[in-house]
C-alpha atoms as a PDB file:
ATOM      1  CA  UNK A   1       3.846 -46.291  32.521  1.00  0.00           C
ATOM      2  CA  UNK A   2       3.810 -43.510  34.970  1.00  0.00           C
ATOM      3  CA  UNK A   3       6.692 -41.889  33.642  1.00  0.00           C
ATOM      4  CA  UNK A   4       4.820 -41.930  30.081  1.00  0.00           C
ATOM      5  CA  UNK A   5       1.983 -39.754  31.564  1.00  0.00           C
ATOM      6  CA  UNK A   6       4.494 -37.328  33.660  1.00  0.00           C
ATOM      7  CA  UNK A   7       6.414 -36.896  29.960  1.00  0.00           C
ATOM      8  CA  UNK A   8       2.620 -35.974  28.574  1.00  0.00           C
ATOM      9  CA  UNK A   9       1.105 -33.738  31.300  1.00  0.00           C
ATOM     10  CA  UNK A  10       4.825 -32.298  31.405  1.00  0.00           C
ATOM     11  CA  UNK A  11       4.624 -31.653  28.030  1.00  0.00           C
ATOM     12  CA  UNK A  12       1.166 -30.180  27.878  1.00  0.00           C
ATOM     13  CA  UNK A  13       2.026 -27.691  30.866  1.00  0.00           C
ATOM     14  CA  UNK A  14       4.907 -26.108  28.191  1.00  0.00           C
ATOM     15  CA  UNK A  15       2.898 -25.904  25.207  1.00  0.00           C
ATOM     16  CA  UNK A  16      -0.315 -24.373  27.663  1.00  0.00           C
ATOM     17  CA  UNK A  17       2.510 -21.601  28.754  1.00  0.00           C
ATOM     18  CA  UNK A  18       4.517 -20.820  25.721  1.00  0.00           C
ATOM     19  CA  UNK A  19       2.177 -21.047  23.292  1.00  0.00           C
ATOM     20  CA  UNK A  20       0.482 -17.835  23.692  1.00  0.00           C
ATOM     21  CA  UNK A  21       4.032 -15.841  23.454  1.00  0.00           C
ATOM     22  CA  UNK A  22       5.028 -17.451  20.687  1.00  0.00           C
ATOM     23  CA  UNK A  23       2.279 -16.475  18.752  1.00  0.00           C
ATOM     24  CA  UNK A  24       2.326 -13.140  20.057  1.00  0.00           C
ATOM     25  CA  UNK A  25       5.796 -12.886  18.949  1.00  0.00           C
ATOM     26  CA  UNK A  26       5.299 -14.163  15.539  1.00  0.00           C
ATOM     27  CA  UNK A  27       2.382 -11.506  15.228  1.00  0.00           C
ATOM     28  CA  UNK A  28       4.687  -8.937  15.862  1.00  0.00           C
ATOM     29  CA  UNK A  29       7.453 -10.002  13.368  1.00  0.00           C
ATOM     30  CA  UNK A  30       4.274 -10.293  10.601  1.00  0.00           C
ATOM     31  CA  UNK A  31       3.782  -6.685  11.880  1.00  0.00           C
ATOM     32  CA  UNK A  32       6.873  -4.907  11.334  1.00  0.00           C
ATOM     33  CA  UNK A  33       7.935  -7.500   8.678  1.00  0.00           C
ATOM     34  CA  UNK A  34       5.018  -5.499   6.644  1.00  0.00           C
ATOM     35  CA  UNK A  35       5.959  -1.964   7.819  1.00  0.00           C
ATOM     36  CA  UNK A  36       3.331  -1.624  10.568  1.00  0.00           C
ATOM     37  CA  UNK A  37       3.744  -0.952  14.193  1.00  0.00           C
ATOM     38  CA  UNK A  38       2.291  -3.020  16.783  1.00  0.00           C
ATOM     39  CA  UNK A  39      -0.005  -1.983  19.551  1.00  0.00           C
ATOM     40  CA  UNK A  40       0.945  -3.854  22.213  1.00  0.00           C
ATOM     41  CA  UNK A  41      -2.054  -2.655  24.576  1.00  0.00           C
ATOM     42  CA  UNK A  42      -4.478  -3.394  21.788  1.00  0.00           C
ATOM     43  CA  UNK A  43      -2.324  -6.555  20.321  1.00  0.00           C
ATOM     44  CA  UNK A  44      -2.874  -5.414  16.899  1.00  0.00           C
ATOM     45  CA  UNK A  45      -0.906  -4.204  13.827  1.00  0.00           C
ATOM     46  CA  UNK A  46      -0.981  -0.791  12.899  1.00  0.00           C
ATOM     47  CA  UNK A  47      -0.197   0.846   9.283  1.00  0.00           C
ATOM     48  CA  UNK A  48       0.954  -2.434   7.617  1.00  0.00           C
ATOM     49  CA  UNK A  49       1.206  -2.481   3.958  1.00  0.00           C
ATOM     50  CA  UNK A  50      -0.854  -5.634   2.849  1.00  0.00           C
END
């Protein structure tokens, strides 16, 4: 049982850290995908066709 709950706090920990970089990354690749640039100060897309 307590190995059940390490597996789910564990496992909460990675999404709580990697989930902000991995949507920052796939806001980027929308980005330049559409032609923009991205402002990575501002964390938004500049110039992209829509």
């Amino acid at each position: 049982m307590m190995g059940i709950f390490l597996f789910v706090l564990l496992l909460g920990l990675l999404v709580a850290v990697f989930a902000p970089k991995i949507t920052q990354f796939i806001a980027v690749d929308k980005c330049l995908d559409a032609g923009g640039k991205f402002d990575y100060k501002e964390k938004v897309c500049v110039g992209a066709r829509k």
